[in-house]
Protein backbone atom coordinates (compact mmCIF):
# COMPACT_ATOMS: atom_id res chain seq x y z
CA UNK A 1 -19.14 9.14 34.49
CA UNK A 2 -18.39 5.55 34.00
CA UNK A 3 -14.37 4.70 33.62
CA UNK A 4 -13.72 2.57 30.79
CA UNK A 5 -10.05 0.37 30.53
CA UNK A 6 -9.42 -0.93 27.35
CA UNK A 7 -7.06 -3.81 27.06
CA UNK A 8 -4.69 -4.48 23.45
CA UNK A 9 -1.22 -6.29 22.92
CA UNK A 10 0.03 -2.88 21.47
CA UNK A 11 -0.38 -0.30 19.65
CA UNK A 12 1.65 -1.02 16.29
CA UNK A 13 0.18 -0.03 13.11
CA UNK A 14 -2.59 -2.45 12.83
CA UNK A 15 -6.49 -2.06 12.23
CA UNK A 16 -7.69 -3.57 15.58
CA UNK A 17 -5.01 -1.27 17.17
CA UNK A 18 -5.80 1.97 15.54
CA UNK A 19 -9.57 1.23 16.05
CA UNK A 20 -8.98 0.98 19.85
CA UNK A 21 -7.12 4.29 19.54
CA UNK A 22 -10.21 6.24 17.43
CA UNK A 23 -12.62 4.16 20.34
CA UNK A 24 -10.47 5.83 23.11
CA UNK A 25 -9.96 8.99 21.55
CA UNK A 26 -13.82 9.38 20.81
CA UNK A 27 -14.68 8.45 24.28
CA UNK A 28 -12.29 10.35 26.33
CA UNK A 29 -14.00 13.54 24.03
CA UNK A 30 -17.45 12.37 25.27
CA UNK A 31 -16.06 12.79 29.17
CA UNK A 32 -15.96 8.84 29.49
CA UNK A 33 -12.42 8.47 32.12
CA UNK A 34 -10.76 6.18 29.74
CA UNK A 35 -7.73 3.82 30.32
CA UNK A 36 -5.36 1.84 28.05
CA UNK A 37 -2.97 -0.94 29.35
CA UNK A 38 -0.70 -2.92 27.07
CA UNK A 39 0.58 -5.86 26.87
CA UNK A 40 3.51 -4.38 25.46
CA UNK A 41 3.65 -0.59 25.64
CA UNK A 42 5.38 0.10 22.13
CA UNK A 43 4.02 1.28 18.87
CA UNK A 44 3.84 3.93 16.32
CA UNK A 45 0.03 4.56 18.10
CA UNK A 46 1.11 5.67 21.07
CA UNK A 47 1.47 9.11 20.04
CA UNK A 48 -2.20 9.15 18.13
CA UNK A 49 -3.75 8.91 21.87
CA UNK A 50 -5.76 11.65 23.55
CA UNK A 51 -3.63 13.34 26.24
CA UNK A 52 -6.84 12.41 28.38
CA UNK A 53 -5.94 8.86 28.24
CA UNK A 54 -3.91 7.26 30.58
CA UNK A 55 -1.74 4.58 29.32
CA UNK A 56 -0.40 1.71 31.41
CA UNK A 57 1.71 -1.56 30.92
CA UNK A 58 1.32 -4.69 32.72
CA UNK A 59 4.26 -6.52 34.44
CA UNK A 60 6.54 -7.02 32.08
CA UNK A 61 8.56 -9.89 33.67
CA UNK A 62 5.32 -11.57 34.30
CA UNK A 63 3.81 -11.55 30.47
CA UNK A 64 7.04 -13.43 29.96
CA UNK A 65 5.44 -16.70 30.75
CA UNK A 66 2.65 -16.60 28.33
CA UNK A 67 -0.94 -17.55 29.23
CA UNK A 68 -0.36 -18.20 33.08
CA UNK A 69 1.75 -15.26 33.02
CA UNK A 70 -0.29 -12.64 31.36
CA UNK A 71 -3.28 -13.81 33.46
CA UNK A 72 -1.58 -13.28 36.86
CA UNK A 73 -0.41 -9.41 35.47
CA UNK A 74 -3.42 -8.68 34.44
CA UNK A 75 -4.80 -9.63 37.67
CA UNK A 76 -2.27 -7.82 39.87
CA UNK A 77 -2.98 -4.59 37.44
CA UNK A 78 -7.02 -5.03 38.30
CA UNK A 79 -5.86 -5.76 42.11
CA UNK A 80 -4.56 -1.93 42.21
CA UNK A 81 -7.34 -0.29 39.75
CA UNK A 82 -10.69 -0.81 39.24
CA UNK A 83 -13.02 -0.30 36.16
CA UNK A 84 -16.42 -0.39 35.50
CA UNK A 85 -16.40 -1.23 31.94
CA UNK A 86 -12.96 -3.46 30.82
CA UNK A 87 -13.03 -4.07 26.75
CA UNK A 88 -10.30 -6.34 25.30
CA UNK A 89 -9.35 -6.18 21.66
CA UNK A 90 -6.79 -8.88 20.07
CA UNK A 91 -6.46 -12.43 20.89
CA UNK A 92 -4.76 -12.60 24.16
CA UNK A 93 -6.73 -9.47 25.81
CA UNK A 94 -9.63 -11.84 24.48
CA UNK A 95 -8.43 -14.22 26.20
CA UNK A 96 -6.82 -12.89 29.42
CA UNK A 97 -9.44 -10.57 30.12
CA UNK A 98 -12.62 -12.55 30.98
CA UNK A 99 -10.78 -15.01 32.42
CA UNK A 100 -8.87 -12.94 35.39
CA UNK A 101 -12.15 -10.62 35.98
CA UNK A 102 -14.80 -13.48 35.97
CA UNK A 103 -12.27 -15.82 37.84
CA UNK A 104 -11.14 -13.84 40.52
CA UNK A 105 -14.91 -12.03 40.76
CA UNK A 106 -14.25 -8.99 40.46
CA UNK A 107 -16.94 -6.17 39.66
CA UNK A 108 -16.10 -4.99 35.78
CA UNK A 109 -18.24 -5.72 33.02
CA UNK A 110 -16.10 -7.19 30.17
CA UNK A 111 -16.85 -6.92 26.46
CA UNK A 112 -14.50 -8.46 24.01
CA UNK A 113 -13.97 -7.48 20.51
CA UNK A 114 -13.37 -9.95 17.38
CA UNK A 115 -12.00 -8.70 14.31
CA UNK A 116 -11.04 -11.68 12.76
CA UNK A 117 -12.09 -14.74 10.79
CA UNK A 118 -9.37 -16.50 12.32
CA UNK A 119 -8.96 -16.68 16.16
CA UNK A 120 -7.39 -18.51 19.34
CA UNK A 121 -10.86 -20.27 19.38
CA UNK A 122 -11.05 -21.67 15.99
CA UNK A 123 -7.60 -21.21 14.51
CA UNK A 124 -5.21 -21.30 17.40
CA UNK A 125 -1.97 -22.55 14.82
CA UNK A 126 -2.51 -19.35 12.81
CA UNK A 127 -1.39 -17.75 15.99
CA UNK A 128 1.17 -20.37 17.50
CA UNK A 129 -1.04 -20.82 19.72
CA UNK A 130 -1.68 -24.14 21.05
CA UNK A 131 -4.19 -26.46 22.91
CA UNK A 132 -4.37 -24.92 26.08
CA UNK A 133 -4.29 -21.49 25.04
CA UNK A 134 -7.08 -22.50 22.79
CA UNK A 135 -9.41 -23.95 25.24
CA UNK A 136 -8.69 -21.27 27.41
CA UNK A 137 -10.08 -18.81 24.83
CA UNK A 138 -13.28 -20.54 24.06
CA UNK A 139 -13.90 -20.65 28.23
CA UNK A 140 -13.13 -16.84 28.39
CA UNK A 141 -16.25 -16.10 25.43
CA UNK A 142 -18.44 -17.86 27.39
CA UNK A 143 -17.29 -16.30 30.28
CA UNK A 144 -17.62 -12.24 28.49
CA UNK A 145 -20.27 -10.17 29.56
CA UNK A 146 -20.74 -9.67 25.49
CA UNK A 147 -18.99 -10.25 22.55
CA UNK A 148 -18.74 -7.48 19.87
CA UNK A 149 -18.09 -8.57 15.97
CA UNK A 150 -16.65 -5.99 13.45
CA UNK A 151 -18.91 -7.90 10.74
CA UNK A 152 -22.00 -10.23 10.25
CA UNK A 153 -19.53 -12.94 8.38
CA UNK A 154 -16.70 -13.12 11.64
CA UNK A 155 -20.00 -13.42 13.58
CA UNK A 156 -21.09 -16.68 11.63
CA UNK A 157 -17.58 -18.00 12.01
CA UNK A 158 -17.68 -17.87 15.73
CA UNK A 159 -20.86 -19.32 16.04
CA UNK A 160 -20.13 -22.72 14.12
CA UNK A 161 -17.26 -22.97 16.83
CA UNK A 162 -19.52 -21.88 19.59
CA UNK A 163 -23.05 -22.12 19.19
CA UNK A 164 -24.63 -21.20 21.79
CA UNK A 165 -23.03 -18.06 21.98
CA UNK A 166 -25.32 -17.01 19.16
CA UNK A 167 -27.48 -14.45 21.22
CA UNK A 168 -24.58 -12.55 23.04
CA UNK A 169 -22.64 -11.41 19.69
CA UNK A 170 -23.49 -8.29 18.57
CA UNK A 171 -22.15 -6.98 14.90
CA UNK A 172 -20.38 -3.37 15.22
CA UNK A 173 -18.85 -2.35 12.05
CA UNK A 174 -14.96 -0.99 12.48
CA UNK A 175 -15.08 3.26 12.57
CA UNK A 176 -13.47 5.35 10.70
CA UNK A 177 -12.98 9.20 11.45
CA UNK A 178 -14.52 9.95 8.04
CA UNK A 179 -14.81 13.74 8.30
CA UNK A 180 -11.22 14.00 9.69
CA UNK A 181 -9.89 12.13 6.20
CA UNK A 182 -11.55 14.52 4.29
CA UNK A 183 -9.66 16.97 5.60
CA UNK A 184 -6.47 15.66 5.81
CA UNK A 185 -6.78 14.43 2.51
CA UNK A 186 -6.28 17.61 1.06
CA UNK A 187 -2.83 18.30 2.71
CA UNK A 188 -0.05 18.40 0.05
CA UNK A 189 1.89 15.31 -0.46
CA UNK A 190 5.47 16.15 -1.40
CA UNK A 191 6.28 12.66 -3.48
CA UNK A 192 7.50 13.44 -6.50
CA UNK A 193 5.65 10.69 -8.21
CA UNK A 194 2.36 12.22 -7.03
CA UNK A 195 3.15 16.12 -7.84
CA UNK A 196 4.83 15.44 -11.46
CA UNK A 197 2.85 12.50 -12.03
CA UNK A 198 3.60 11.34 -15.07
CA UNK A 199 2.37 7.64 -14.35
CA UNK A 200 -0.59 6.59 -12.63
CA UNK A 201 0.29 5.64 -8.97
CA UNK A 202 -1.02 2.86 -7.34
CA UNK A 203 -1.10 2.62 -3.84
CA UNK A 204 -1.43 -0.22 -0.20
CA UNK A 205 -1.69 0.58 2.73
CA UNK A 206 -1.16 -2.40 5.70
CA UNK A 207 1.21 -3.95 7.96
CA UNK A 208 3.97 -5.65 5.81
CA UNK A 209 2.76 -8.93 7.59
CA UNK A 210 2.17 -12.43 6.15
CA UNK A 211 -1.54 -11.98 5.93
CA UNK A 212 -1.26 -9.12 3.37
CA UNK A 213 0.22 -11.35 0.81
CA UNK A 214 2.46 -8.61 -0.76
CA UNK A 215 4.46 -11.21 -3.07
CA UNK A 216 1.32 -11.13 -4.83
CA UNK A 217 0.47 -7.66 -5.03
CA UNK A 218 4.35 -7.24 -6.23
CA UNK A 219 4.24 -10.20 -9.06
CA UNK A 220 0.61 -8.11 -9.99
CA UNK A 221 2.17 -4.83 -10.27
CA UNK A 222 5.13 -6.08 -12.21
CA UNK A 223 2.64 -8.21 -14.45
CA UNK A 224 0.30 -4.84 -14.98
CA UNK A 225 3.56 -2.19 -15.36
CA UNK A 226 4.81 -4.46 -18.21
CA UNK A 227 1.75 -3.56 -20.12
CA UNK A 228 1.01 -0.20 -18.77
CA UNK A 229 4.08 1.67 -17.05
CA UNK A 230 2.99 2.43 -13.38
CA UNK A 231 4.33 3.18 -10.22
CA UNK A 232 3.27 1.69 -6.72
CA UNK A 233 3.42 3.42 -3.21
CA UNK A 234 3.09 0.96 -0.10
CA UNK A 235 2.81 2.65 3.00
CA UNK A 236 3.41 0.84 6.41
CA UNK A 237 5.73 -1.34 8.61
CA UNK A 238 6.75 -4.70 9.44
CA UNK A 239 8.98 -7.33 9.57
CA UNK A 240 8.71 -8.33 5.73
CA UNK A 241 10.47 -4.96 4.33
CA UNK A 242 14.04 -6.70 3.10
CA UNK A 243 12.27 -9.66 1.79
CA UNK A 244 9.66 -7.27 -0.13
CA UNK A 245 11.93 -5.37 -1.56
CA UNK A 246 14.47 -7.92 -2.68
CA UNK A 247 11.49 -9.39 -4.47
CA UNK A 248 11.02 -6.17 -6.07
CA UNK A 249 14.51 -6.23 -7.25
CA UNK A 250 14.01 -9.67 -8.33
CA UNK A 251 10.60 -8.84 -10.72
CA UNK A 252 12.59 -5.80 -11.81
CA UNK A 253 10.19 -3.00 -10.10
CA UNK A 254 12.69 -1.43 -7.65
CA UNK A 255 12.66 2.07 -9.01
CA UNK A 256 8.78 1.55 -9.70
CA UNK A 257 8.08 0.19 -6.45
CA UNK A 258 8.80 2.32 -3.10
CA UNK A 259 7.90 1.63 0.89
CA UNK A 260 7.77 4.61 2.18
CA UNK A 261 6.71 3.01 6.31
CA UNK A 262 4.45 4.17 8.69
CA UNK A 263 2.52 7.57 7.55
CA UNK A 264 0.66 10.49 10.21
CA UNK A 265 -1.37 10.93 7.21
CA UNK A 266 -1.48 8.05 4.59
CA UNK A 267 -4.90 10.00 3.42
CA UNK A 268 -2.85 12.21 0.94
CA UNK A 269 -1.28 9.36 -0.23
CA UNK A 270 -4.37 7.76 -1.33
CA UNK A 271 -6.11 10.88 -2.62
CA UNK A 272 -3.06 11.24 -4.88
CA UNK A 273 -3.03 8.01 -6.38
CA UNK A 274 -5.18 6.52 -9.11
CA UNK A 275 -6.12 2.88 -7.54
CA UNK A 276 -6.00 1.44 -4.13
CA UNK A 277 -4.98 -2.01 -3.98
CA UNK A 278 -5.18 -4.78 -1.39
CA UNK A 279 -3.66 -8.58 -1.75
CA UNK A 280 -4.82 -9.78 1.66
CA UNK A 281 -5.13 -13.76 2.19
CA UNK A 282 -8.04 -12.87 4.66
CA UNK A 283 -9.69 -10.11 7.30
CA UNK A 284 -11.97 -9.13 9.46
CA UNK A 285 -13.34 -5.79 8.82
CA UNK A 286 -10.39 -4.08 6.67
CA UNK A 287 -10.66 -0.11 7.73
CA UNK A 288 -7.92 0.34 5.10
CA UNK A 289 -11.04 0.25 2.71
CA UNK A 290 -13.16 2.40 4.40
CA UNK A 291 -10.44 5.07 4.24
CA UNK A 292 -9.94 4.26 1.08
CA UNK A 293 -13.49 5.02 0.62
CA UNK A 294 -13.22 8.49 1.86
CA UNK A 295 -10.28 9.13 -0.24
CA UNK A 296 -12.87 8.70 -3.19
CA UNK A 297 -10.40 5.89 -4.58
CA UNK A 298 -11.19 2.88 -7.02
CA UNK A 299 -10.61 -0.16 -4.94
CA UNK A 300 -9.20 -3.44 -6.34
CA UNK A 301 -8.95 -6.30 -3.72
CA UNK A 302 -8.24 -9.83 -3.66
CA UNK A 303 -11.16 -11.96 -2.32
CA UNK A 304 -10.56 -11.57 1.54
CA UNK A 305 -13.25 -12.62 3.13
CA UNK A 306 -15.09 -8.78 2.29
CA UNK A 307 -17.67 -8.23 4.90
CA UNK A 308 -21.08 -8.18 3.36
CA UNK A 309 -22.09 -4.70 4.56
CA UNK A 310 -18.78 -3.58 2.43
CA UNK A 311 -20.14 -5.25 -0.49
CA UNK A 312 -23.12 -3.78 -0.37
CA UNK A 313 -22.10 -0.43 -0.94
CA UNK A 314 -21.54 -1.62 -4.83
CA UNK A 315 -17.49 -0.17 -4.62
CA UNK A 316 -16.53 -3.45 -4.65
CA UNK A 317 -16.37 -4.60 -8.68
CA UNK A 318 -12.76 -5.60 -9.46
CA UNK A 319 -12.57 -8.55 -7.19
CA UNK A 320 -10.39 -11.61 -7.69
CA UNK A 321 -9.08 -15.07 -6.23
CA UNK A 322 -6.46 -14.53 -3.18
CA UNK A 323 -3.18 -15.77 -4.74
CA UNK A 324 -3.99 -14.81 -8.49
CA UNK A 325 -1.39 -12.29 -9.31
CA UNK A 326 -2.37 -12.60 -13.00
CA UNK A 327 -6.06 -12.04 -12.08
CA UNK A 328 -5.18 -9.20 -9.91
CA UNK A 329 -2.86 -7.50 -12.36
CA UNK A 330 -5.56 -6.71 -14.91
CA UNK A 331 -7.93 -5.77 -12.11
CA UNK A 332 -5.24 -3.35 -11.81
CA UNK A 333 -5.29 -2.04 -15.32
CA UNK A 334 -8.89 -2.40 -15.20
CA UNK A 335 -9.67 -0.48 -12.07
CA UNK A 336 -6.86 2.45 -14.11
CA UNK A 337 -9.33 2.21 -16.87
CA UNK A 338 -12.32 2.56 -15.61
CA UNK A 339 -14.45 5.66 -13.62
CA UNK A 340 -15.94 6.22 -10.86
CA UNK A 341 -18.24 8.87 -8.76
CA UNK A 342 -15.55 9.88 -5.99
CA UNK A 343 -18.65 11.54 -4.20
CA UNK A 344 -20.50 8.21 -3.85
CA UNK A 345 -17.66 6.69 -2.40
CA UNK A 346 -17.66 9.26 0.05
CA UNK A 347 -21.03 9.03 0.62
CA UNK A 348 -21.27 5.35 1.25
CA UNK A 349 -18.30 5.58 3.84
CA UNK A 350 -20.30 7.95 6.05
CA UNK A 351 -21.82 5.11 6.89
CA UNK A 352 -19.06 3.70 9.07
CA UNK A 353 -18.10 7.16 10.32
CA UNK A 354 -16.77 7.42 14.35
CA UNK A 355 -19.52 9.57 15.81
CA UNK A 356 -22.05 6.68 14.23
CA UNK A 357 -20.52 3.81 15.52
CA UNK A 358 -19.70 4.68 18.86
CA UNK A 359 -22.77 5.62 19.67
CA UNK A 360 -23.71 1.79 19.20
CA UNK A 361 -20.83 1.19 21.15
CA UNK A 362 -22.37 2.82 24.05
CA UNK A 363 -25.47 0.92 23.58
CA UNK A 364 -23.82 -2.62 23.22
CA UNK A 365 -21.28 -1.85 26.58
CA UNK A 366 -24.31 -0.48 28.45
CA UNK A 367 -22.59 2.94 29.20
């Protein structure tokens, strides 16, 4: 059976990190010998993996010293294991990966994964990256073996950067382990808010990173609660909390407003709340909305850059300008006001269900 590594920064809470984790976890069920190494080995993740998967970290001291660094680790990693299949999710396992394998001609097929409209290769300040690391990441996607794209519209973005890469991109939308929110969507949920709701509850789910835009979402809620008393439930990490909440304090939402971190199971969160909301300045493939999906919920988003085959599925009605608290804030009260078929919403979201998509997984890695 073929042995598969696959290569990410970390695994904090984020979408490309807990779709390599579903990946591993659905691969390692299928008998594939699967293998993580990190970057970093940290994150809330970690303890989602399969106990089949072995997880390794690459020389610490060496990452240290960036590009050049990360390179030469990840080369004296693939010196002492080999791999038939290596795929690389994130920017610098994008970029490290072909590189080092292709370079140094070794054996492994790589495949790297983009889930974003905004990368080393055509947005390199976004990341702090610079020249260098740029041109270095535009080499290593010529260099992949094939490049996978979480949606048709990050697909057209990396082709007006590179061209003639056109042919080797294939589009494979984000999973989601559909049938195993279902079920965990019916555990209780002890939040007070939720079991004596008096209030409808509005909920996010997402990194508490720049790229969320959360001032917005907060100067929305505040804007919607004045005219319709609500309450709002954000569930995840990062290193915005104190500045997030002292905003709440600031629009006069702190006991309306609670974080409540990193969740096992943010699915009875959702299912107990009356709208899902999402403030994001752009994504890739958001599988936040997907779960939210499962959950049944009415979704009200900013315009983020929503993949087409997500907008397709006709879920997508109360969308507004990134940036436009006031626009967002009676999508808010809109989305409380109007109905919706939770079993459609269910329906439509088997579409992006695990089994489905690693199967063309398989097919695009050649295993």
């Amino acid at each position: 059976m073929c042995n598969v590594l696959i290569f990410v920064y970390s695994l904090a809470c984020g979408g490309a990190e807990k779709t390599a984790v579903l990946l591993g976890n659905e691969l390692a069920g299928r008998n594939y010998d699967v293998t993580f190494v990190l970057i970093k080995k940290e994150g809330v993740l970690l303890s989602q993996l399969s106990d089949r998967i072995r997880v390794e970290q690459m020389n610490p001291l060496l990452v240290r010293f960036k590009l050049i660094g990360m390179i030469t680790a990840f080369w004296v990693f693939l010196r002492k294991n080999s791999f038939d299949t290596i795929m690389a999710k994130g920017e610098w396992p994008n970029t490290i990966a072909p590189i080092t394998v292709k370079l140094t001609r070794m054996k492994s097929r790589v495949y790297i994964v983009e889930e974003s409209v905004k990368t080393f290769v055509n947005h390199p300040a976004v990341h702090d990256a610079g020249k260098m690391v740029s041109l270095c990441a535009r080499m290593a996607y010529r260099l992949a073996d094939g490049i996978i794209s979480v949606s048709e519209s990050i697909k057209e973005e990396l082709i007006k950067t590179l061209p003639r890469l056109a042919k080797s991109i294939t589009v494979i939308n984000n999973p989601c382990p559909v049938k195993d929110i279902l079920l965990k969507s019916k555990e209780p949920v002890s939040h007070p808010w939720i079991v004596h709701k008096r209030e409808p509850v509005i909920i996010a789910v997402g990194r508490l990173h720049a790229s969320k835009d959360y001032p917005t979402m907060i100067k929305a809620f505040a804007e919607a609660n004045r005219k319709r008393p609500m309450k709002l439930l954000i569930l995840g990490d990062g290193p915005l909390l104190d500045g997030l909440k002292l905003l709440c304090e600031k629009s006069g939402v702190a006991e309306r407003a609670e974080f409540l971190g990193f969740q096992e199971n943010p699915y009875k969160y959702i299912a107990g709340s009356d709208v899902f909301v999402h403030s994001a300045e752009y994504e890739g493939f958001p599988l936040v909305f997907v779960e939210a999906m499962a959950c049944g919920k009415r979704i009200v988003t900013t315009a983020c850059g929503i993949p087409e085959e997500l907008l397709k599925t006709g879920l997508f009605k109360l969308v507004v300008p990134t940036g436009d608290y006031a626009a967002l804030a009676n999508a808010i009260l809109a989305g409380l006001n109007s109905k919706m078929e939770a079993g459609f919403s269910v329906r439509k979201s088997m579409n992006f269900d695990i089994g489905t998509v690693t199967g063309k997984y398989l097919t695009a890695l050649g295993i």
